[in-house]
Protein backbone atom coordinates (compact mmCIF):
# COMPACT_ATOMS: atom_id res chain seq x y z
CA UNK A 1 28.73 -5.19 -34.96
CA UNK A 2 28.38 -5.70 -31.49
CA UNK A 3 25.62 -7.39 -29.88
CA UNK A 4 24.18 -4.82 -26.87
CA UNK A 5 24.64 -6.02 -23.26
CA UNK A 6 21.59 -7.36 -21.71
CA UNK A 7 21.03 -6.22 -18.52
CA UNK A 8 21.21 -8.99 -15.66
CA UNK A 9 18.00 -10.28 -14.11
CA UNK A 10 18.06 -8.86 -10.12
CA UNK A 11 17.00 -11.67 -7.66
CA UNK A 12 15.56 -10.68 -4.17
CA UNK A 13 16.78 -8.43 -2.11
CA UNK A 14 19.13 -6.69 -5.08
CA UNK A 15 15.48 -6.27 -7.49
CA UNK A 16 13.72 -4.41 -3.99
CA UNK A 17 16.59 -2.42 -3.30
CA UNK A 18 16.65 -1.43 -6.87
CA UNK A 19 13.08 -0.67 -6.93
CA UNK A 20 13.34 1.01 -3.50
CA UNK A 21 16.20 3.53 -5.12
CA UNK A 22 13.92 4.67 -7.79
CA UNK A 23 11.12 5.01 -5.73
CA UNK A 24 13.27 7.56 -3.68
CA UNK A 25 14.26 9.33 -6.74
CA UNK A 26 10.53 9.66 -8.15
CA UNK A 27 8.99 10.90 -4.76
CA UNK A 28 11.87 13.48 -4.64
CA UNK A 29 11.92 14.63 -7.89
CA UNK A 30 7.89 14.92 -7.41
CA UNK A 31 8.52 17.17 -4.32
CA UNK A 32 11.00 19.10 -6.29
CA UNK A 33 8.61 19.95 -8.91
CA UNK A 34 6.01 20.40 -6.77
CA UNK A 35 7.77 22.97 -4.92
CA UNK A 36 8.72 25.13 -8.07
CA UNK A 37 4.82 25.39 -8.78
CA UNK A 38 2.85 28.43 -7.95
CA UNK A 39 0.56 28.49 -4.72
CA UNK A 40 -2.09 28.95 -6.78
CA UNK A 41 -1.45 25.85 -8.77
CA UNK A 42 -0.70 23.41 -5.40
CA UNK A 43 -3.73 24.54 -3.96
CA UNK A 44 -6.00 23.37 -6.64
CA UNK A 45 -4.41 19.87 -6.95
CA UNK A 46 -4.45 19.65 -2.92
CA UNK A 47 -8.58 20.60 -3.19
CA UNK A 48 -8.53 18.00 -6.23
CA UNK A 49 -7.09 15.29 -4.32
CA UNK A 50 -9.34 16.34 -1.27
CA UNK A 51 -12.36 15.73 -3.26
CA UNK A 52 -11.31 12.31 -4.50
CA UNK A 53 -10.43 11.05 -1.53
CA UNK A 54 -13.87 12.53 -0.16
CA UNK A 55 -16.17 10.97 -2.74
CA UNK A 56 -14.20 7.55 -2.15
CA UNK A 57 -15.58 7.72 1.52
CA UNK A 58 -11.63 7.79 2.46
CA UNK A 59 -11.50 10.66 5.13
CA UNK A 60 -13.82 11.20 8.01
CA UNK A 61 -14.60 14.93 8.40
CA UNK A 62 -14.94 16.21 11.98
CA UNK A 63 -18.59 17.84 12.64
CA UNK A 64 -16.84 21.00 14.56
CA UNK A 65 -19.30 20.35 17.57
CA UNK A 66 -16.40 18.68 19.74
CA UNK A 67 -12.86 18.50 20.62
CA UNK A 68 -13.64 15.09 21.98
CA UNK A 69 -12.60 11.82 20.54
């Protein structure tokens, strides 16, 4: 029998651009799939998300009172 081949250890630059590819690939696919959902479906993980982020004190609502910064 054969003995599998190993894959080679990346060093630097070739292990982040490596990492970088896939990274691509997963947000793409991710938009892909998240494109096929129903509306219905988006919505509540966008309110989900929205309520995380919330309670983690990560977004600064505006009051409504002003358009001034």
């Amino acid at each position: 029998m054969t003995e599998p081949k190993r894959k080679q250890k990346l060093s630097g630059a070739a292990a982040w651009k490596e990492v970088l590819v896939m990274n691509k690939f997963a947000a793409r696919l991710i938009e892909l799939i998240m494109r096929s959902l129903p509306d219905s479906f988006v919505e509540e993980i966008n309110a989900a998300s929205l309520d995380e982020l919330d309670e983690r004190g990560l977004i600064i609502w505006a009051d409504g009172g002003s358009d001034e910064n």
